[in-house]
C-alpha atoms as a PDB file:
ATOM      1  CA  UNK A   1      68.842   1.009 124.724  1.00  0.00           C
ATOM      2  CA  UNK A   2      67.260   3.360 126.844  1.00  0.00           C
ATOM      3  CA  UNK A   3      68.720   5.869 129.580  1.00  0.00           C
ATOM      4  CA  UNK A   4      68.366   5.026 133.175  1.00  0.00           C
ATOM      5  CA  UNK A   5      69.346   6.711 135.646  1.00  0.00           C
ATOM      6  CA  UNK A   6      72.542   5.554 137.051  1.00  0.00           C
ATOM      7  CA  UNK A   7      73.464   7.031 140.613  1.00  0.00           C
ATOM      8  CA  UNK A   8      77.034   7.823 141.450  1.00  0.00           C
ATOM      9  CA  UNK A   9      79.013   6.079 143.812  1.00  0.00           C
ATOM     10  CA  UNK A  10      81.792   6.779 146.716  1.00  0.00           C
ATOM     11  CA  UNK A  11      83.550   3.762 147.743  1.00  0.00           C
ATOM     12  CA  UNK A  12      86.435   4.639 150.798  1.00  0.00           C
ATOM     13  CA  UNK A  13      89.488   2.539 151.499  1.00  0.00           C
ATOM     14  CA  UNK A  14      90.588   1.799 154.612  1.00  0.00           C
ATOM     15  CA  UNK A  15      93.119  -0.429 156.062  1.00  0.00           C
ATOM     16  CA  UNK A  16      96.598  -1.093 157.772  1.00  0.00           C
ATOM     17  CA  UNK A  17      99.723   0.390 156.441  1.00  0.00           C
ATOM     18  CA  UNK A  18     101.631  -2.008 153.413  1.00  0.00           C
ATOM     19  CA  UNK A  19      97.867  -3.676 152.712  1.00  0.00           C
ATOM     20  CA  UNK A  20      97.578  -3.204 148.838  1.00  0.00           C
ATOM     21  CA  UNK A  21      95.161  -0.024 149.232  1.00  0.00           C
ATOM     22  CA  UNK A  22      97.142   2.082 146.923  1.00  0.00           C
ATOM     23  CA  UNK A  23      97.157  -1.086 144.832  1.00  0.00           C
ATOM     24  CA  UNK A  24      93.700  -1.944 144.742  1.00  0.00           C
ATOM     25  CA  UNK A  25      93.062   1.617 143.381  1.00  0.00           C
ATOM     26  CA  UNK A  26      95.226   1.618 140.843  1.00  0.00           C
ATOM     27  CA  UNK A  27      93.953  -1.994 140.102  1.00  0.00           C
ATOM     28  CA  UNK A  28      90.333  -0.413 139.525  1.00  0.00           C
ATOM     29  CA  UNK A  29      91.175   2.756 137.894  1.00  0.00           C
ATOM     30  CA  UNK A  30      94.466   2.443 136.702  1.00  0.00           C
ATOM     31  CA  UNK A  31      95.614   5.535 138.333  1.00  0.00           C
ATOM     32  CA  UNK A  32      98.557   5.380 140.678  1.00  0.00           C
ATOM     33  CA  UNK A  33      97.122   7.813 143.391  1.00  0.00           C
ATOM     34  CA  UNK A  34     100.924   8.179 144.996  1.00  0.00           C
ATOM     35  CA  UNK A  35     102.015  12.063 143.217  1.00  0.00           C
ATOM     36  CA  UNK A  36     104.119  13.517 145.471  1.00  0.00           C
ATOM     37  CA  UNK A  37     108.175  13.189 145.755  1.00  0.00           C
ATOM     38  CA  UNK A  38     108.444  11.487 148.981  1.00  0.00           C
ATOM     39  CA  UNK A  39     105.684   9.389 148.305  1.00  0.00           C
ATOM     40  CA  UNK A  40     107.570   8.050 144.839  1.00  0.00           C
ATOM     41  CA  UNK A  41     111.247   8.116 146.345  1.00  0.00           C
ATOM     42  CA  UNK A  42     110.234   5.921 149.472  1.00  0.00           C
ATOM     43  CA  UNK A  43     107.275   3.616 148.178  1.00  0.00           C
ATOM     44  CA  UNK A  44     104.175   4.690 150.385  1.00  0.00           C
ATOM     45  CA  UNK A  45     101.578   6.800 150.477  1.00  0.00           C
ATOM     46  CA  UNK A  46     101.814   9.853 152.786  1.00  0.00           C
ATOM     47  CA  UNK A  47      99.017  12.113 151.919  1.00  0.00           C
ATOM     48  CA  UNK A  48      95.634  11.418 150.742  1.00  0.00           C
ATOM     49  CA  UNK A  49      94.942   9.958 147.066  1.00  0.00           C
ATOM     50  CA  UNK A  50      91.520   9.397 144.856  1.00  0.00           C
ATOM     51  CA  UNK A  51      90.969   8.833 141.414  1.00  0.00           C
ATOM     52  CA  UNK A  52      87.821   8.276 139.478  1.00  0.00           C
ATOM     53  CA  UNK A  53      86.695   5.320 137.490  1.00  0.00           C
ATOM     54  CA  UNK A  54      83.945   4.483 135.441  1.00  0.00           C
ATOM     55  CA  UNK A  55      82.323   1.192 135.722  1.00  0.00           C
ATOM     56  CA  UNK A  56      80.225  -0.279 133.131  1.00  0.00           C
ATOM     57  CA  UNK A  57      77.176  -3.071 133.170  1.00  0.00           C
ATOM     58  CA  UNK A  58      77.501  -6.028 131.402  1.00  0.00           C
ATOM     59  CA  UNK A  59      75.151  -6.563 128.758  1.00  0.00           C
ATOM     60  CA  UNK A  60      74.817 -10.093 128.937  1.00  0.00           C
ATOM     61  CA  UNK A  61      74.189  -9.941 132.732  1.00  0.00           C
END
């Protein structure tokens, strides 16, 4: 197989409070972006979260 050149990628989130964004991310890169105290002890996300994911091409696509 031969290297290509494979770009990287930024892909934002946004949406309404209690929509599954925090979710969705941790869905994709199973990393739970919520770190801090408050955001643990009360169930939402107060500051700003990212994780990084790798995503691979199918070879029989």
């Amino acid at each position: 197989m031969r290297d290509a050149f494979i770009p990287g990628v930024n892909i934002g989130l946004v949406g309404h409070v209690d929509h599954g964004k925090t979710t969705l991310v941790s869905a994709l890169t199973g990393t739970w972006t919520d770190r801090h105290s408050e955001e643990i002890k009360r169930g939402i996300s107060i500051r700003l979260g990212y994780a990084d994911t790798t995503f691979y091409k199918c070879e029989e696509c």
